[in-house]
Protein backbone atom coordinates (compact mmCIF):
# COMPACT_ATOMS: atom_id res chain seq x y z
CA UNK A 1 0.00 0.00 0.00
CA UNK A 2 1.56 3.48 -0.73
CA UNK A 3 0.49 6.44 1.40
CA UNK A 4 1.11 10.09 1.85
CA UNK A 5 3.32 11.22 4.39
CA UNK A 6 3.92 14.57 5.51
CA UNK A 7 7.29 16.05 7.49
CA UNK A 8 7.87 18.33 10.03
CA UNK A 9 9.55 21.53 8.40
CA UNK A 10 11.11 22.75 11.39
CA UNK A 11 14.91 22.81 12.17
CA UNK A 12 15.85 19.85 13.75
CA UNK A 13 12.55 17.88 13.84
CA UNK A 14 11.76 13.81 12.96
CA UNK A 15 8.18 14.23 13.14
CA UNK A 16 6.24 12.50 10.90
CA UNK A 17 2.41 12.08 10.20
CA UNK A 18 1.92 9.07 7.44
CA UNK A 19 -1.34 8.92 5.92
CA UNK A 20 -4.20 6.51 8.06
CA UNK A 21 -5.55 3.63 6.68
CA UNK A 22 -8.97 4.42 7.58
CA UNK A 23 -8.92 8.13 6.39
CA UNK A 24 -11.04 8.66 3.55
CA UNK A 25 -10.52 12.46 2.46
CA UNK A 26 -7.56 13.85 1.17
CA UNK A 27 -4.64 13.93 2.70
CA UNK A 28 -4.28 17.79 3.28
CA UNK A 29 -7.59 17.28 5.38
CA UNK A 30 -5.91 14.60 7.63
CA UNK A 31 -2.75 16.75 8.06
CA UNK A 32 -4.91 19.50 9.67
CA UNK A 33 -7.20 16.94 11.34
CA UNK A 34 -4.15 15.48 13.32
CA UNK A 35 -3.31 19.14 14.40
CA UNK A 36 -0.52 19.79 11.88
CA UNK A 37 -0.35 23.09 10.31
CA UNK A 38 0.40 23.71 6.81
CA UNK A 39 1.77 27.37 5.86
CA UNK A 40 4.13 29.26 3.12
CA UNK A 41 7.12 27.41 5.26
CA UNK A 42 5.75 24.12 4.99
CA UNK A 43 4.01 21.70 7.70
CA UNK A 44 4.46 22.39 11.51
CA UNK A 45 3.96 19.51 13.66
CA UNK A 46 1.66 19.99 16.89
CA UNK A 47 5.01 19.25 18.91
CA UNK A 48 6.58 22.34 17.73
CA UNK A 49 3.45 24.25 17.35
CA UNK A 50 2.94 24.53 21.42
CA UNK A 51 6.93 24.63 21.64
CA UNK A 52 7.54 21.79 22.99
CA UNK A 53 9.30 20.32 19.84
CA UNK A 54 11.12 19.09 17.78
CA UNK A 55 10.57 15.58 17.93
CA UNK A 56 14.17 14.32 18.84
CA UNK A 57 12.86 10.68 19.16
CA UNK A 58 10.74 8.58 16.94
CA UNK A 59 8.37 6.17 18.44
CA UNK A 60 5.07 5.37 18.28
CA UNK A 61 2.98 8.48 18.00
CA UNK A 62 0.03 8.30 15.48
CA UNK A 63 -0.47 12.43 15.65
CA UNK A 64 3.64 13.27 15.25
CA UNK A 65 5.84 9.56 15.05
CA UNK A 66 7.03 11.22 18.65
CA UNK A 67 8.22 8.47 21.44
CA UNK A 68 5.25 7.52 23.84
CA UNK A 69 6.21 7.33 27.54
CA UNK A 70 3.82 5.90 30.57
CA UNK A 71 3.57 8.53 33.09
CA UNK A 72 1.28 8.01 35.94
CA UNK A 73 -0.08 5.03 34.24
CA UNK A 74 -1.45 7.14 31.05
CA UNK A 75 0.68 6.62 27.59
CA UNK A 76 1.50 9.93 26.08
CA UNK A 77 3.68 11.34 23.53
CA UNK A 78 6.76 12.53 25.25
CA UNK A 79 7.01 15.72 22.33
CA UNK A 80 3.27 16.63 21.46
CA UNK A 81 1.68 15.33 24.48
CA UNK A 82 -1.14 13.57 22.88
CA UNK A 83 -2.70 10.53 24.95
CA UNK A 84 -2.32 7.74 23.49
CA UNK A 85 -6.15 5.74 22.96
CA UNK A 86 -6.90 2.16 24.57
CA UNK A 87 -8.63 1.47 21.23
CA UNK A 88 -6.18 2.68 18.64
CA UNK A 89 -6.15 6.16 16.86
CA UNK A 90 -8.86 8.63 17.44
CA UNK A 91 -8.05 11.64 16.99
CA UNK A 92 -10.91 13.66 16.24
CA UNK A 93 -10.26 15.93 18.72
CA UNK A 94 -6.98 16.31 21.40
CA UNK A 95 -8.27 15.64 25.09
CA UNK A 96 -7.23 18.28 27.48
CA UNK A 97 -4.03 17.21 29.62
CA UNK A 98 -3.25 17.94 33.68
CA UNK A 99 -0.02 19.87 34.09
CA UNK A 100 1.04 17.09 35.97
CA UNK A 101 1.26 14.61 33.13
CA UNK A 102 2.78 16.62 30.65
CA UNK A 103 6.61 15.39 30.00
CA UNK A 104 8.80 17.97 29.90
């Protein structure tokens, strides 16, 4: 299967969003859907769009190919934060986080 794959355009960044299987639109649509923005200087992952990036680590992240860490018992992305779901990728909207699990 070949599918679209969109970088992070920001100095020093790994992230990487690669089209979902289950997405049906175009892939522009899923870029924004998965909180990437797309501007005259190319795509901006979410990690570096709330400044906590760039993504120095790949791993597992559906939303930015970030490493996911357990902290207090939730996975999360270690660079964008995002929670990782018991039931696979949903991301139709990002779930607000405690201070107290965010990784610095």
């Amino acid at each position: 299967m070949i599918r679209d794959a969109a970088t992070c355009d920001r100095p020093d960044c790994l992230a990487v969003l690669l089209e979902p299987d289950h997405y049906s639109g175009a892939f522009e649509e899923a870029v924004t859907a998965y909180g990437w923005t797309v501007g005259p200087g190319g795509h901006t992952c979410p990690a570096c769009q709330s400044g906590r990036g760039p993504v120095l680590e790949r791993g597992e992240c559906a939303r930015c190919g970030g490493r996911v860490g357990v902290r207090h018992g939730t996975e999360l992305c270690m660079a964008c934060g995002q929670l990782t779901p018991a039931n696979g990728p949903e991301w139709d909207e990002t779930p607000e986080l405690d201070d107290d699990l965010m990784l610095p």
